[in-house]
N, C-alpha and C. Protein backbone atom coordinates (compact mmCIF):
# COMPACT_ATOMS: atom_id res chain seq x y z
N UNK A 1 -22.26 28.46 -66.92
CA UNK A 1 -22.02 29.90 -67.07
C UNK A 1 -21.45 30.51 -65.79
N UNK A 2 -22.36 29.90 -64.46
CA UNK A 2 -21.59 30.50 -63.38
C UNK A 2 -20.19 30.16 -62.97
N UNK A 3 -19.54 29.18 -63.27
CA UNK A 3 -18.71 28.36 -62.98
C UNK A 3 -17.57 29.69 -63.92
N UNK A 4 -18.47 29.33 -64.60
CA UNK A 4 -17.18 30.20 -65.88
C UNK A 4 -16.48 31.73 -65.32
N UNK A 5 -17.61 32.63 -64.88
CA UNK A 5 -17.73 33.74 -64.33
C UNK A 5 -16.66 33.55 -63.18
N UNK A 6 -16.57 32.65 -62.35
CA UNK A 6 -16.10 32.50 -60.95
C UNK A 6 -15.04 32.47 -61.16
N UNK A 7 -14.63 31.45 -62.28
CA UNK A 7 -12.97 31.26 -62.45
C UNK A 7 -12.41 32.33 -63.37
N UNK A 8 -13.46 33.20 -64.20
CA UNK A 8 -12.54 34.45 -64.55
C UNK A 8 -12.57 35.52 -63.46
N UNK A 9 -12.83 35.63 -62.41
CA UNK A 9 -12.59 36.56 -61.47
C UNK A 9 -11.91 36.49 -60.43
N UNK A 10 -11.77 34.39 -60.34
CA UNK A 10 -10.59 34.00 -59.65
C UNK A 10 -9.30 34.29 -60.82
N UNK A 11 -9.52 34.15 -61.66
CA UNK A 11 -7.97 34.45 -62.82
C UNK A 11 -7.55 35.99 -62.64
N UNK A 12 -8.42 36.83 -63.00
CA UNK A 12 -8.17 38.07 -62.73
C UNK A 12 -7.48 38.40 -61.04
N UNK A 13 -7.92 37.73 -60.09
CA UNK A 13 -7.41 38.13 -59.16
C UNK A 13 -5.73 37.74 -58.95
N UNK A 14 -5.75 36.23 -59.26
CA UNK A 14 -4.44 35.92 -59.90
C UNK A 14 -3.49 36.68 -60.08
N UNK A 15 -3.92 37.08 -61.56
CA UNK A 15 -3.10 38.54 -62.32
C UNK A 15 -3.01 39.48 -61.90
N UNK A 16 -3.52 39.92 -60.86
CA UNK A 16 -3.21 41.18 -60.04
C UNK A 16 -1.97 41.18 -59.66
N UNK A 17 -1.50 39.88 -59.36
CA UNK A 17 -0.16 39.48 -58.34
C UNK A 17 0.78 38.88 -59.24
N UNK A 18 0.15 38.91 -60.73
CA UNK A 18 1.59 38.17 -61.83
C UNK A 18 1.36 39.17 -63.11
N UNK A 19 1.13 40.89 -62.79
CA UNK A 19 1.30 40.92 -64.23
C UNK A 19 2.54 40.79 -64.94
N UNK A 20 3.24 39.75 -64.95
CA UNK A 20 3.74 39.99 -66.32
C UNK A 20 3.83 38.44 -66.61
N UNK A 21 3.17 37.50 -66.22
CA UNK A 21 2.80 36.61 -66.58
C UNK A 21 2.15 36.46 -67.64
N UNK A 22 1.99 35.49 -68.72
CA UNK A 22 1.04 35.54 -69.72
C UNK A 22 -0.57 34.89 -69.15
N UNK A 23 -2.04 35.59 -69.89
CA UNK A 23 -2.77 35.21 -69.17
C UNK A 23 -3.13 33.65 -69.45
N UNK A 24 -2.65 33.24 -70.63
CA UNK A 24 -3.25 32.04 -70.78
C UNK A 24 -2.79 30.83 -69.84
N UNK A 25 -1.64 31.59 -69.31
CA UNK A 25 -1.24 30.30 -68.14
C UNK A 25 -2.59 29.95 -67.17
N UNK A 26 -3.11 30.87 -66.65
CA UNK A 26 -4.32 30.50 -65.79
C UNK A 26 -5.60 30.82 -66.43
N UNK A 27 -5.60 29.94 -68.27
CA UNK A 27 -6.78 29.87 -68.96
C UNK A 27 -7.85 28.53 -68.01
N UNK A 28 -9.19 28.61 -67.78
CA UNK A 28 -9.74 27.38 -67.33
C UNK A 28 -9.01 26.05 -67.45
N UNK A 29 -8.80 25.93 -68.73
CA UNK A 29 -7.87 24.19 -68.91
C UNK A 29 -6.91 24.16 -68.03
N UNK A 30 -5.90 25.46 -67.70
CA UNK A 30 -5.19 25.27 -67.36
C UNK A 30 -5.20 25.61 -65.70
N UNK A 31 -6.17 25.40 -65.19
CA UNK A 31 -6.25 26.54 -63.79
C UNK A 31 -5.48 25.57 -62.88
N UNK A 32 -5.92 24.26 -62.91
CA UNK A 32 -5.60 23.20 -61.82
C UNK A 32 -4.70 22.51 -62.38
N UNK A 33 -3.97 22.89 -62.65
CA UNK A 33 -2.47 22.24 -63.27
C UNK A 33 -1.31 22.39 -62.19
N UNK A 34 -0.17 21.38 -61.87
CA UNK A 34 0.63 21.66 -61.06
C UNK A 34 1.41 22.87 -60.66
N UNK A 35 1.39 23.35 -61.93
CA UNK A 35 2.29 24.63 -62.42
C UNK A 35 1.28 25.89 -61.68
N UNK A 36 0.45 25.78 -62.31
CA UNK A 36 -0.39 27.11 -61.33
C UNK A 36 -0.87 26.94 -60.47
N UNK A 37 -1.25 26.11 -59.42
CA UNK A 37 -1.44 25.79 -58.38
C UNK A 37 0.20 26.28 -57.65
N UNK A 38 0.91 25.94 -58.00
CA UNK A 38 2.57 26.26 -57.29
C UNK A 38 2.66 27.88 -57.17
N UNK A 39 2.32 28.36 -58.53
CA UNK A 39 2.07 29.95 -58.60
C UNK A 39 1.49 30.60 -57.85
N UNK A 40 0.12 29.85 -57.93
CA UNK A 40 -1.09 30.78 -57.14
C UNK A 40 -0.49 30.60 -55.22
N UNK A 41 0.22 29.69 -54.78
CA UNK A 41 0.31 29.69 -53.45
C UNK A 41 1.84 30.03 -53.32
N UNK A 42 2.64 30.54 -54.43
CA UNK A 42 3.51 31.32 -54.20
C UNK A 42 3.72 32.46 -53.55
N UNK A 43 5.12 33.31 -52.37
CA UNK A 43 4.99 34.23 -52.17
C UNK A 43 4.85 35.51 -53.10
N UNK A 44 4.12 36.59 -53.34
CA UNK A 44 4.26 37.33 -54.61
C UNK A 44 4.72 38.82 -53.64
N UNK A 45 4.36 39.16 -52.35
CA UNK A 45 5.21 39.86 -51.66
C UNK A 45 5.60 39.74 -49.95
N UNK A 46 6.42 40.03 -49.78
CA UNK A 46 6.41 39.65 -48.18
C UNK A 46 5.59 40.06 -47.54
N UNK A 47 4.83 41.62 -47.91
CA UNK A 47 3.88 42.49 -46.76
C UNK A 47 2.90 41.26 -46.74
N UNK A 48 2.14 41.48 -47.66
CA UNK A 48 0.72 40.29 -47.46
C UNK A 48 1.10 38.96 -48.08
N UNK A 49 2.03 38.34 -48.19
CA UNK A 49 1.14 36.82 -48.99
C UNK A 49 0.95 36.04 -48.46
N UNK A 50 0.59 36.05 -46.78
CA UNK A 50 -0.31 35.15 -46.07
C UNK A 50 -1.82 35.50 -46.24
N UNK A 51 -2.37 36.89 -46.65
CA UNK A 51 -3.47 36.88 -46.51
C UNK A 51 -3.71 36.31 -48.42
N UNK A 52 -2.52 37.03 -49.20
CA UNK A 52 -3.09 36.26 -50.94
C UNK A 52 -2.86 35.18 -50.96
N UNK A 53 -2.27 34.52 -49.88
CA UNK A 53 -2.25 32.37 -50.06
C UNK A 53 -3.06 32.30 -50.00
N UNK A 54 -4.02 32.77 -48.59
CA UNK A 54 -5.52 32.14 -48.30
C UNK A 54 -6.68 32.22 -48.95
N UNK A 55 -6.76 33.44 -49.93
CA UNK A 55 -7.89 34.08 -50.15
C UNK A 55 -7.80 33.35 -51.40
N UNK A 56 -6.28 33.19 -52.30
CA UNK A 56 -6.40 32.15 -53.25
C UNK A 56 -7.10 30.86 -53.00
N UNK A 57 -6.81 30.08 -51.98
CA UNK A 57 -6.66 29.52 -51.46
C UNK A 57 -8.70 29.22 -51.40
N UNK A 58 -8.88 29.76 -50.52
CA UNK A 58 -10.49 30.08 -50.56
C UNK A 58 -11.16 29.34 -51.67
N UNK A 59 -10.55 30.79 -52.49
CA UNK A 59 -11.41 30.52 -54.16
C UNK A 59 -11.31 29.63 -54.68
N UNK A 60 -10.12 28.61 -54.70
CA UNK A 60 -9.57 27.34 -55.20
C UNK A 60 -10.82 26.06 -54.93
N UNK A 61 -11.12 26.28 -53.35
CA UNK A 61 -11.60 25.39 -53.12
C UNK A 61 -13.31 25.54 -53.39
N UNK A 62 -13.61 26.52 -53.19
CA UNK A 62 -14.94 27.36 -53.52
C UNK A 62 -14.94 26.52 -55.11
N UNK A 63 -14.49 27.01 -56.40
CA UNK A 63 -14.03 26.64 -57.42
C UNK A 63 -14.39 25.06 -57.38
N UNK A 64 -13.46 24.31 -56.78
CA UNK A 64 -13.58 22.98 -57.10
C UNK A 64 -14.76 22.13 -56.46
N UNK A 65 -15.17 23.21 -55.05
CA UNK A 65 -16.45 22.54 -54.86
C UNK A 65 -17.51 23.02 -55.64
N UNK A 66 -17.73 23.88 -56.06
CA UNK A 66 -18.89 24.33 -57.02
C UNK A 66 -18.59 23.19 -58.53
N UNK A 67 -17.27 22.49 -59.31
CA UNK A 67 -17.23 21.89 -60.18
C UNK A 67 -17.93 20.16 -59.35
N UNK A 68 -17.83 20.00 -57.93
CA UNK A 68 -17.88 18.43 -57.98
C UNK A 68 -19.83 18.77 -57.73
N UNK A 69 -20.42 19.72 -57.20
CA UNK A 69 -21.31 19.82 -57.30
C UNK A 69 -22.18 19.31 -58.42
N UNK A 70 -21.63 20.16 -59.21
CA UNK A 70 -21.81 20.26 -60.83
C UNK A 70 -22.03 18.51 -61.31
N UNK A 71 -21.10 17.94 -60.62
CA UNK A 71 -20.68 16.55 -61.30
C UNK A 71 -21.86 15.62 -60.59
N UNK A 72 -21.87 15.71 -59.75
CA UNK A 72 -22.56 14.80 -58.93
C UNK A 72 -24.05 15.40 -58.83
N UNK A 73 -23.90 16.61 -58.78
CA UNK A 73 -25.98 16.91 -58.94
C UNK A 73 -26.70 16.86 -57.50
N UNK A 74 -26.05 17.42 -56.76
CA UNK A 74 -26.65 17.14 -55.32
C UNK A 74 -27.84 17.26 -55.10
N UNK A 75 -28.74 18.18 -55.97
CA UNK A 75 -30.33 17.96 -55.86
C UNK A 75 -31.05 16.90 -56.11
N UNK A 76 -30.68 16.24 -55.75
CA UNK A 76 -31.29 14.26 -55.81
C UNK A 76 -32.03 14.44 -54.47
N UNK A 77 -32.81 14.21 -54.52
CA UNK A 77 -34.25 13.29 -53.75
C UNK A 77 -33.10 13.49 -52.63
N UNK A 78 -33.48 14.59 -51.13
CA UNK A 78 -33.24 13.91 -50.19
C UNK A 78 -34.18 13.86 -48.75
C-alpha cells in the first residue's frame, strides 16, 4: 500500500512537468521503463531542471530502494 502511495505522488510530481503527456505513460508498470526514465531526467525548463533532475532523481531511488527492501525482507534476525 505504501509503495503504491509513493509512486503515485512520485507520478504526480512527474506530471507537473509533462502536462500534456498522457498519464498512463508513468502508470506503476510502466514507471521504470527506458522511456520514462529518459523523460523523467529530461530538461523540462532551463530555469530549474537541475534541481527537477535531482529531486526526480531522489524519488527514483527512494522508490526502488523501498521495492528491493520489500523483496529481500531486511527484518531477518540481525
Amino acid at each position: 500500500m505504501w509503495e503504491y502511495v509513493k509512486r503515485e505522488i512520485f507520478i504526480n510530481k512527474i506530471n507537473k512537468n509533462h502536462r500534456k503527456q498522457h498519464y498512463s505513460e508513468y502508470s506503476p508498470a510502466n514507471l521504470f521503463s527506458p522511456k520514462a526514465l529518459a523523460k523523467m531526467t529530461q530538461n523540462t525548463n532551463k530555469r530549474d531542471s537541475q534541481f527537477h533532475k535531482k529531486e526526480k532523481l531522489y524519488h527514483y531511488i527512494y522508490i526502488e530502494f523501498e521495492a528491493i527492501k520489500k523483496r529481500r525482507s531486511f527484518s531477518t534476525n540481525y
